[in-house]
C-alpha atoms as a PDB file:
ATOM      1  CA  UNK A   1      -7.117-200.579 142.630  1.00  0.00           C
ATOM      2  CA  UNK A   2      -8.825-202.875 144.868  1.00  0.00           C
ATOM      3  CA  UNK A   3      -7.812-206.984 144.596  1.00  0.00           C
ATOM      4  CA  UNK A   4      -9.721-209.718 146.466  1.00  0.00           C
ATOM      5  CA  UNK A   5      -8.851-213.013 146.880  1.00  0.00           C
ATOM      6  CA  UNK A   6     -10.910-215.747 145.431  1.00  0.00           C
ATOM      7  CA  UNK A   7     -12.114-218.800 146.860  1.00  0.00           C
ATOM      8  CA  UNK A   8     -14.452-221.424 146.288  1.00  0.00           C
ATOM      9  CA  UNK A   9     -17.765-219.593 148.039  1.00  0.00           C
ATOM     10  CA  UNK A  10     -16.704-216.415 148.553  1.00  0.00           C
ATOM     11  CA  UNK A  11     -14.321-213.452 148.015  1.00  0.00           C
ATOM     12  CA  UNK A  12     -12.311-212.490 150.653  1.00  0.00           C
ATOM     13  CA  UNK A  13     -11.280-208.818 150.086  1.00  0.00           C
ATOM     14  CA  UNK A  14      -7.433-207.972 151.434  1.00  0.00           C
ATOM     15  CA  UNK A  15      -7.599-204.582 152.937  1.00  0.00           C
ATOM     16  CA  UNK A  16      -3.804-203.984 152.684  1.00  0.00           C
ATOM     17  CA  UNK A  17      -3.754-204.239 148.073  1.00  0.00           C
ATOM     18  CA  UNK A  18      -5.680-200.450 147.845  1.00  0.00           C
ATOM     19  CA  UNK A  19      -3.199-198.886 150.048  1.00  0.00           C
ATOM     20  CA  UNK A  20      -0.315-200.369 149.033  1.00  0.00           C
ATOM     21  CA  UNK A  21      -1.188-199.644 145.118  1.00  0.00           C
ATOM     22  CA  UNK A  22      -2.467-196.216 146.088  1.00  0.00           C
ATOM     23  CA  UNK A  23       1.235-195.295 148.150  1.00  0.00           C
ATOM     24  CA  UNK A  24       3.009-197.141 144.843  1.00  0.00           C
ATOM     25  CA  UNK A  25       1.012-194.563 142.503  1.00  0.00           C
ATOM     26  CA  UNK A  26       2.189-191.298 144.827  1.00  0.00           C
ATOM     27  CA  UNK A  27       6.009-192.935 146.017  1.00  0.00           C
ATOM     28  CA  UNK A  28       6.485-193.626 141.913  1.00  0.00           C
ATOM     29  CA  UNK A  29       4.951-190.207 140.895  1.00  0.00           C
ATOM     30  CA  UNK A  30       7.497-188.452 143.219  1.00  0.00           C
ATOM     31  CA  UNK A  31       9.904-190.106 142.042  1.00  0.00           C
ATOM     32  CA  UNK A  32       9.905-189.355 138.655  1.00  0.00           C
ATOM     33  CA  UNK A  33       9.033-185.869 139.227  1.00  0.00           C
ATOM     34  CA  UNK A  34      12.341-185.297 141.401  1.00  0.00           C
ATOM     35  CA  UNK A  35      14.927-187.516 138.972  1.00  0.00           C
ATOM     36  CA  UNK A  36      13.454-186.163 135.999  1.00  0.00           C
ATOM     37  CA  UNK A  37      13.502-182.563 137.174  1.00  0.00           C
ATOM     38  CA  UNK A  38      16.661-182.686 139.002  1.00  0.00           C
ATOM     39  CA  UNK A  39      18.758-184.911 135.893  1.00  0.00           C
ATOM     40  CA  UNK A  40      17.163-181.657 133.503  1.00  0.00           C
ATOM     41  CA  UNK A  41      18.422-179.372 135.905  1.00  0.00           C
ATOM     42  CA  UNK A  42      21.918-180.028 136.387  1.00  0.00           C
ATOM     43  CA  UNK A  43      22.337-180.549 133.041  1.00  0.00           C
ATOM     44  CA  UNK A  44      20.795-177.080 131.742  1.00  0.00           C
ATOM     45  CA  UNK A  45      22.874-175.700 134.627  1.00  0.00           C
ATOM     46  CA  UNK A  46      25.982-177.420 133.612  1.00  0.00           C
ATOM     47  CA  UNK A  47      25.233-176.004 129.923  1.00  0.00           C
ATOM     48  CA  UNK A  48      25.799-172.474 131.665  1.00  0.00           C
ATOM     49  CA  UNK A  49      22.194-171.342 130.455  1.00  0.00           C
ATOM     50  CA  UNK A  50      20.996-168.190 132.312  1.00  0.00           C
ATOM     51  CA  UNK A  51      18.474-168.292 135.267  1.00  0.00           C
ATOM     52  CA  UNK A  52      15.555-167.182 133.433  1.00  0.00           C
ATOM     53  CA  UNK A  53      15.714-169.531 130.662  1.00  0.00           C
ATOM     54  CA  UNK A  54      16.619-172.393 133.130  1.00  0.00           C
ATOM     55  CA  UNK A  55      13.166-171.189 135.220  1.00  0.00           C
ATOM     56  CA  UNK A  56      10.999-171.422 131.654  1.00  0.00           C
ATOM     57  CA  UNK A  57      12.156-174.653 130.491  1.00  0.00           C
ATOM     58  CA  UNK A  58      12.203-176.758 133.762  1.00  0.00           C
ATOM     59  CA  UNK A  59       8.834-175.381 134.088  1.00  0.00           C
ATOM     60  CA  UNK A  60       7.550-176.388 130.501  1.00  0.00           C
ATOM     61  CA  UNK A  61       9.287-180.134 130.883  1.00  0.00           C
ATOM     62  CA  UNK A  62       7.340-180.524 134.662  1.00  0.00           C
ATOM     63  CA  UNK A  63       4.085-179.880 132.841  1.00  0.00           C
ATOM     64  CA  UNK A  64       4.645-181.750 130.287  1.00  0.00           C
ATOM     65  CA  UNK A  65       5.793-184.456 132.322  1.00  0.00           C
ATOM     66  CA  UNK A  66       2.735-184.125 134.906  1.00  0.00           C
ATOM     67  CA  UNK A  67       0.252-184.400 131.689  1.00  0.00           C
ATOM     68  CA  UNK A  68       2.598-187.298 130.585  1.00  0.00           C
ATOM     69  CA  UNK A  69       2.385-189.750 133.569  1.00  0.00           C
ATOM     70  CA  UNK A  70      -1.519-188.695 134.220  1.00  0.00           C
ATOM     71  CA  UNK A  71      -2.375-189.968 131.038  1.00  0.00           C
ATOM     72  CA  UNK A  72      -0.135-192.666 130.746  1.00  0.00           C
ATOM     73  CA  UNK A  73      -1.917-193.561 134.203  1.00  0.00           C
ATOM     74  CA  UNK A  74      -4.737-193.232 133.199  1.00  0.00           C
ATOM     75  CA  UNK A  75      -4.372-195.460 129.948  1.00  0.00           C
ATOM     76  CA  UNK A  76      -2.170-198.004 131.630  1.00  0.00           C
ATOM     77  CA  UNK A  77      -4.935-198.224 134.186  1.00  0.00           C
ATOM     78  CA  UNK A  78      -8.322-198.391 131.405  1.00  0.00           C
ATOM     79  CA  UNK A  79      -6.368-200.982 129.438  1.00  0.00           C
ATOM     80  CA  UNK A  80      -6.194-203.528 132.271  1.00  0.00           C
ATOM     81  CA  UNK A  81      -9.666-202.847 133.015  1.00  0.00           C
ATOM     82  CA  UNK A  82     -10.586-203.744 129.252  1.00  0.00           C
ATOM     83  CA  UNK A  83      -8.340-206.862 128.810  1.00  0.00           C
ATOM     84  CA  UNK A  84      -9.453-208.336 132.173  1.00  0.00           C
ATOM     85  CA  UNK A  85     -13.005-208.136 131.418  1.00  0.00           C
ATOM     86  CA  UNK A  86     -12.292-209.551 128.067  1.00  0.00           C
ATOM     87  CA  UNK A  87     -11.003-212.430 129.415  1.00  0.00           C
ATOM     88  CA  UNK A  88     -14.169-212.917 132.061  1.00  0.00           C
ATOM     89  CA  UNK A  89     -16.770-212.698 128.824  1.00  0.00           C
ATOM     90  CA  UNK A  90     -14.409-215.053 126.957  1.00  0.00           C
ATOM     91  CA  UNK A  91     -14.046-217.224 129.894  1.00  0.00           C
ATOM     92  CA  UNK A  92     -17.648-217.428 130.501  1.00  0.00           C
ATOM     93  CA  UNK A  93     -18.415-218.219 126.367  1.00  0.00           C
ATOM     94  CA  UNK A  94     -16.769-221.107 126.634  1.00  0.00           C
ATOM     95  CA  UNK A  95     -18.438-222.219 129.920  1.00  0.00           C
ATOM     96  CA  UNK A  96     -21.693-221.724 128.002  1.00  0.00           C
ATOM     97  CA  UNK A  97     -20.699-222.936 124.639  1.00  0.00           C
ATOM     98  CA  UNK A  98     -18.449-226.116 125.904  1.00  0.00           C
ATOM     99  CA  UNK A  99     -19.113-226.604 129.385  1.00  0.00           C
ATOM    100  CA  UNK A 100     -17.327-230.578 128.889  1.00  0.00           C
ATOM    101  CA  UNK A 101     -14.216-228.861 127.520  1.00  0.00           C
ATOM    102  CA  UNK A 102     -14.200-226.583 130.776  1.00  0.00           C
ATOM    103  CA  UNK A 103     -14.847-229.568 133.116  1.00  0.00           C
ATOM    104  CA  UNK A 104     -12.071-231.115 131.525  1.00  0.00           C
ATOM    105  CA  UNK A 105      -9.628-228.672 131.620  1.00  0.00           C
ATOM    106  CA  UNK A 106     -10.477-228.086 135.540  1.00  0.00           C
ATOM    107  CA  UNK A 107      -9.913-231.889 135.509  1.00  0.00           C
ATOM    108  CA  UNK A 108      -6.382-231.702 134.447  1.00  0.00           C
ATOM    109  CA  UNK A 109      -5.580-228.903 136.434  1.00  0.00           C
ATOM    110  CA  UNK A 110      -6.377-230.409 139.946  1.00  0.00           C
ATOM    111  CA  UNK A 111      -5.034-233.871 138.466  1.00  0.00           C
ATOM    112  CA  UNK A 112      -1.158-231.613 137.592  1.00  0.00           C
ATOM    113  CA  UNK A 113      -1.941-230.275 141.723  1.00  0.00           C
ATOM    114  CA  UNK A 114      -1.186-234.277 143.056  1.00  0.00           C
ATOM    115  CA  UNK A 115      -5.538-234.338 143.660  1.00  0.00           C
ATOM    116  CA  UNK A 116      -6.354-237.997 143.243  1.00  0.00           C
ATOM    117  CA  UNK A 117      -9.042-238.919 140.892  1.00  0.00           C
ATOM    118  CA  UNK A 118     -11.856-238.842 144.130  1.00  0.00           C
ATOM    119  CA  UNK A 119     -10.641-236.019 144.858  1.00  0.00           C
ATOM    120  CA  UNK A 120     -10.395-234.104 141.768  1.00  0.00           C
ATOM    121  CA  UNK A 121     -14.322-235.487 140.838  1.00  0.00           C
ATOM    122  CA  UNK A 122     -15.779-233.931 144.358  1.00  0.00           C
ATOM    123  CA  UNK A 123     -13.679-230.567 143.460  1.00  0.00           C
ATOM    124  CA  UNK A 124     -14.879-230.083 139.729  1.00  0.00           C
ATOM    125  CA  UNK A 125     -18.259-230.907 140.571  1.00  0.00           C
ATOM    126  CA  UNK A 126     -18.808-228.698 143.192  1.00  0.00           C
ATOM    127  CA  UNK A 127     -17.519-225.950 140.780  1.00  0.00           C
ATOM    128  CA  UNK A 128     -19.650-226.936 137.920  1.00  0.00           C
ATOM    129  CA  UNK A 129     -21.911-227.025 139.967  1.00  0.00           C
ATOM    130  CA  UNK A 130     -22.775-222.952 140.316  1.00  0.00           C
ATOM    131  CA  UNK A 131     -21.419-221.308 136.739  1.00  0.00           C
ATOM    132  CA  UNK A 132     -20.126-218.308 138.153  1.00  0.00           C
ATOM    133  CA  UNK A 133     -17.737-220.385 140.906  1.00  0.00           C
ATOM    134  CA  UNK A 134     -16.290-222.314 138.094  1.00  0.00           C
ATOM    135  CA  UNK A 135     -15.997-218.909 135.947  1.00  0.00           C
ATOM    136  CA  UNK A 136     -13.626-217.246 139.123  1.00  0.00           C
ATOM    137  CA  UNK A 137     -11.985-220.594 139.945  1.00  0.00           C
ATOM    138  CA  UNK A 138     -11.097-221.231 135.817  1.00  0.00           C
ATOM    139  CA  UNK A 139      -9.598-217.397 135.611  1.00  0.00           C
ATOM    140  CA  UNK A 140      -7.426-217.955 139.179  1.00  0.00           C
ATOM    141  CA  UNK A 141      -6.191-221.592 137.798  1.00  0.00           C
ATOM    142  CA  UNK A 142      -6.278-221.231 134.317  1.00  0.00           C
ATOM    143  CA  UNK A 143      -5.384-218.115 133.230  1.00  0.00           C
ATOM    144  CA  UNK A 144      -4.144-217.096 136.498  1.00  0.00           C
ATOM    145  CA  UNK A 145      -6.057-213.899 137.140  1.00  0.00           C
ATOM    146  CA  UNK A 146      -6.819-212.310 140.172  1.00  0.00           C
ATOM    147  CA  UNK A 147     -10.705-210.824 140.457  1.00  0.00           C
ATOM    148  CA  UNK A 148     -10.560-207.196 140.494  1.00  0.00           C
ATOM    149  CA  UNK A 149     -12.495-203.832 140.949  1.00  0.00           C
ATOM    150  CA  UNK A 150     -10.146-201.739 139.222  1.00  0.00           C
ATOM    151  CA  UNK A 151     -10.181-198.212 140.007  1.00  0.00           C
ATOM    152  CA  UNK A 152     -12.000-195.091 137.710  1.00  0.00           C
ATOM    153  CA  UNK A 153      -9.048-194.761 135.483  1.00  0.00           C
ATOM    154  CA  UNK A 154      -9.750-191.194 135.662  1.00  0.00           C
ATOM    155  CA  UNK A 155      -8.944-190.670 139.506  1.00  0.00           C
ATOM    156  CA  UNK A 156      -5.147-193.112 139.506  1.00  0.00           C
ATOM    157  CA  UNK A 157      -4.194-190.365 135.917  1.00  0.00           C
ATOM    158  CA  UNK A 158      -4.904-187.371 138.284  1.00  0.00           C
ATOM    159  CA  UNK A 159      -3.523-188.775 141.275  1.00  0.00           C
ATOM    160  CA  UNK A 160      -0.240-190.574 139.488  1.00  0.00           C
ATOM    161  CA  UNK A 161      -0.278-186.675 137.489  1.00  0.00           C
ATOM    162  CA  UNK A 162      -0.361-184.802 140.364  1.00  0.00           C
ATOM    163  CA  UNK A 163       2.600-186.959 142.249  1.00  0.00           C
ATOM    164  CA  UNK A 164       4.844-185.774 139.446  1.00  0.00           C
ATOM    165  CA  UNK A 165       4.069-182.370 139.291  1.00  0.00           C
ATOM    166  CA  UNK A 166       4.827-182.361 143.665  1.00  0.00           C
ATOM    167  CA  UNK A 167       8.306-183.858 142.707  1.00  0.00           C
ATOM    168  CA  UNK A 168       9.014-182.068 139.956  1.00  0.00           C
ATOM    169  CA  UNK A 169       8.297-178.353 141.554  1.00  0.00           C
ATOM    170  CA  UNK A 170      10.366-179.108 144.867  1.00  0.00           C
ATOM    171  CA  UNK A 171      13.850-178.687 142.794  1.00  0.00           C
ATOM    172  CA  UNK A 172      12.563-176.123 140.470  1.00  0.00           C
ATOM    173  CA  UNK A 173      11.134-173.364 143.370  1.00  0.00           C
ATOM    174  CA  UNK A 174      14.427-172.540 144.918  1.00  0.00           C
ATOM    175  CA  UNK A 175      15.421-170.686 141.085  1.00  0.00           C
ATOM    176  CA  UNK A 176      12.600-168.528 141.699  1.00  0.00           C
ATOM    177  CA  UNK A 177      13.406-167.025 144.750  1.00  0.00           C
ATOM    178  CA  UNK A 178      17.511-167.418 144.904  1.00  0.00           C
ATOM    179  CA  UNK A 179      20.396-166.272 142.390  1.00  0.00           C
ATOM    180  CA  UNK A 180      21.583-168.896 140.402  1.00  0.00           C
ATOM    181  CA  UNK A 181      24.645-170.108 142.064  1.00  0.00           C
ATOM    182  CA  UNK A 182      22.491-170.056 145.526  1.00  0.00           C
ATOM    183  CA  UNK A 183      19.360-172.041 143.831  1.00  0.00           C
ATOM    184  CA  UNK A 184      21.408-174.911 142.481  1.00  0.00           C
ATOM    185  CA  UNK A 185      22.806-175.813 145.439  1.00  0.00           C
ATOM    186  CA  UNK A 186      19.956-175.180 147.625  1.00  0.00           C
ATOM    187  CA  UNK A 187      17.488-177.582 144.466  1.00  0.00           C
ATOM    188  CA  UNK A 188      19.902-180.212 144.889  1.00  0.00           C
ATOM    189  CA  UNK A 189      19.788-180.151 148.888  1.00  0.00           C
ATOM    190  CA  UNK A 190      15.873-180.210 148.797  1.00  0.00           C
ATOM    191  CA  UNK A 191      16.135-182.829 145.955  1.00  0.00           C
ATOM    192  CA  UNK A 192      17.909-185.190 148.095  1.00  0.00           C
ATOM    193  CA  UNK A 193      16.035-184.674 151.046  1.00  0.00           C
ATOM    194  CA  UNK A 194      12.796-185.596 149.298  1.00  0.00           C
ATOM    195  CA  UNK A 195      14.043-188.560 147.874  1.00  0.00           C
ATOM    196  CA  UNK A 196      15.882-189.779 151.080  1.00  0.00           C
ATOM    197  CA  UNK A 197      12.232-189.350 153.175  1.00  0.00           C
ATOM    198  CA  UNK A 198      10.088-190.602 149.874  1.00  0.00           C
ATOM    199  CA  UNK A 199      12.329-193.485 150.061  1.00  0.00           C
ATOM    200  CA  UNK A 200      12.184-193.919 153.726  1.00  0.00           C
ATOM    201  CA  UNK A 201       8.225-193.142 153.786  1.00  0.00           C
ATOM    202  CA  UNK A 202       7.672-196.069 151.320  1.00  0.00           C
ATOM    203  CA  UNK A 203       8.762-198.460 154.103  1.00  0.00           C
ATOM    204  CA  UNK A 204       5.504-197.920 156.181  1.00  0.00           C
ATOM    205  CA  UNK A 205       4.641-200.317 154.086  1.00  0.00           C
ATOM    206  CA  UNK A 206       7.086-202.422 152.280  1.00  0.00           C
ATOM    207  CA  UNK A 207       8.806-203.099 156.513  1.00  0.00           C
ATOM    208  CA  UNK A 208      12.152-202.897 154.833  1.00  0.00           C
ATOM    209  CA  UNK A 209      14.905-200.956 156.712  1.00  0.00           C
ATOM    210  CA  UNK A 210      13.738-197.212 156.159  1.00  0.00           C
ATOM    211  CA  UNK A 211      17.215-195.685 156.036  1.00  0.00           C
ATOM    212  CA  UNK A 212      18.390-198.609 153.135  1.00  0.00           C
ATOM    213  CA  UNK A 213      15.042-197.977 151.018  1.00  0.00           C
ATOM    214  CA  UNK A 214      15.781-193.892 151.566  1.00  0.00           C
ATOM    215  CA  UNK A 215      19.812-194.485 150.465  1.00  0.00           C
ATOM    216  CA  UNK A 216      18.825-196.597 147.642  1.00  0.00           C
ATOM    217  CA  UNK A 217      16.355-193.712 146.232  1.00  0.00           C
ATOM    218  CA  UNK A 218      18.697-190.996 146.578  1.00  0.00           C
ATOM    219  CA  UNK A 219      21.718-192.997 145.451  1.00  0.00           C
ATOM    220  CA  UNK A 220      19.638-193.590 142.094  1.00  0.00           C
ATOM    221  CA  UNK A 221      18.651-189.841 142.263  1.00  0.00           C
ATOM    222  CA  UNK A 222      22.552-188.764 142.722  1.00  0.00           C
ATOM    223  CA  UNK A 223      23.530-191.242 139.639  1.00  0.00           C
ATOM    224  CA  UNK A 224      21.288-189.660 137.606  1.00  0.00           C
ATOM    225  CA  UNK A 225      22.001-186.368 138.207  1.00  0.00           C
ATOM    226  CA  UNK A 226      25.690-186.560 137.591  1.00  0.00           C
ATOM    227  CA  UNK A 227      24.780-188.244 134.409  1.00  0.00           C
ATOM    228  CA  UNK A 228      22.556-185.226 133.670  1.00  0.00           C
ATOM    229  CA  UNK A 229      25.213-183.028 134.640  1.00  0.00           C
ATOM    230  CA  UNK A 230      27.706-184.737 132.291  1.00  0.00           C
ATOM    231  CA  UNK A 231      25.488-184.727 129.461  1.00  0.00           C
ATOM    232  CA  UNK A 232      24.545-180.928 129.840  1.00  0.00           C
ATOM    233  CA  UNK A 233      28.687-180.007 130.339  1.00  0.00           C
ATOM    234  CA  UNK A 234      29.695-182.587 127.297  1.00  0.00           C
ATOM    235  CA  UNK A 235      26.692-181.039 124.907  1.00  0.00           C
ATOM    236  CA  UNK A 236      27.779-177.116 125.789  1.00  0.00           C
ATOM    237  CA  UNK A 237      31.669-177.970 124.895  1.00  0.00           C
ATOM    238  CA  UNK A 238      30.554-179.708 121.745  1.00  0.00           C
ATOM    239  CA  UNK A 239      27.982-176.817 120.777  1.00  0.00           C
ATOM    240  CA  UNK A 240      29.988-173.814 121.343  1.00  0.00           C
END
C-alpha cells in the first residue's frame, strides 16, 4: 500500500510507507502462522493424540488458516479501497453542489488552527481556487484522510496468505520426519527460534532494540503455547 503526503501543490510520495506496510503484512503473517500452529500443537500433543492424527490435523488447520488470512487480506484490503474512494466522490459532490458550504467549512478549520482572518482568506482562496487542491486539502483537514494508491487487493491476500502458511509449516515439519517425543521438542525449538529472529527482523525497520522486539514475540509465543498446552491436557482429563 503506497501513502503520499499531501500538500497544497503537490504530493510528496514517502518512500519508507510501502515497505514498512509490505514487512507488517509478512512479520504479522508469520506470526500468526507460528502461535496458531504451535498453541494447536501443544495442545493436541498434550491430549496424547497419536503422531499421525496430530500430522493430519495441524496440516488441515494451516490450510485453513493460510486461506483464512489471504482472504481476510484481501477483503480487509478491497474494503478500504471502496470506502476511501467513496469518500473522494462524496467529497467532491459537495464541492460541486455547495462550493460556499465547502469554503466555509475550510474557513472554520484554518480559523480553529490560530490563522487570523488575512490569513485564513489568502489560504481558502488559493484552495478554491483549483477544485481538485481544495478536494485533497478538505479530505486531509476534514475528514482526515491520507491520499492513497492502495495496493491490488489480490497481491497483499496472497502475500499476507502465504506468510501464514511459512509460519505455520516451520512447527509442523519436524512430525514428519521425527518420532513423536523427538518432533515436539525439536517444533517447539524451531518455533521459538522463528519468532525470536521474526521479532528481531521487524526492527530493521521499527529501530527498536532487536533483542527486546525478538523477547517480546517469543514471550507472547511461549504464553500461548502453555495456554494451548493447558487447554489440550484439561480437555483430555475431562473427555476420557
Amino acid at each position: 500500500m503506497n501513502a503520499t503526503r499531501i500538500g497544497f501543490g503537490k504530493i510528496e510520495e514517502s518512500s519508507h510507507f510501502p515497505v514498512g506496510r509490505r514487512i507488517r503484512e509478512v512479520v504479522f503473517g508469520i506470526h500468526d502462522g507460528l502461535i496458531t500452529t504451535v498453541a494447536f500443537l501443544a495442545g493436541v500433543n498434550a491430549a496424547s493424540a497419536g503422531q499421525r492424527m496430530i500430522v493430519i490435523s495441524s496440516v488441515a488447520e494451516a490450510l485453513a488458516q493460510t486461506l483464512s488470512m489471504g482472504f481476510g487480506a484481501y477483503l480487509s484490503t478491497k474494503s478500504e479501497g471502496e470506502l476511501y474512494q467513496r469518500e473522494i466522490a462524496r467529497e467532491r459532490l459537495e464541492i460541486e453542489t455547495m462550493p460556499e458550504k465547502e469554503r466555509e467549512e475550510m474557513c472554520q478549520i484554518y480559523r480553529s488552527k490560530g490563522f487570523s482572518e488575512d490569513e485564513v482568506e489568502l489560504v481558502v482562496t488559493r484552495l478554491t481556487a483549483d477544485k481538485e487542491r481544495l478536494l485533497k486539502a478538505m479530505m486531509v483537514e476534514e475528514l482526515g484522510l491520507i491520499e492513497e494508491r492502495f495496493d491490488n487487493p489480490v497481491k497483499v491476500g496472497v502475500l499476507m496468505g502465504v506468510s501464514s502458511c511459512v509460519g505455520a509449516i516451520i512447527p509442523i515439519a519436524p512430525y514428519l520426519f521425527l518420532e513423536l517425543r523427538e518432533a515436539f521438542v525439536v517444533s517447539m525449538s524451531l518455533a521459538a527460534f522463528a519468532l525470536f529472529a521474526t521479532g528481531a527482523g521487524k526492527t530493521v525497520l521499527t529501530r527498536k532494540a532487536w533483542w527486546r522486539s525478538g523477547l517480546e514475540m517469543l514471550g507472547i509465543g511461549l504464553l500461548v503455547s502453555v495456554a494451548g498446552y493447558g487447554i489440550g491436557y484439561f480437555l483430555s482429563a475431562l473427555w476420557y
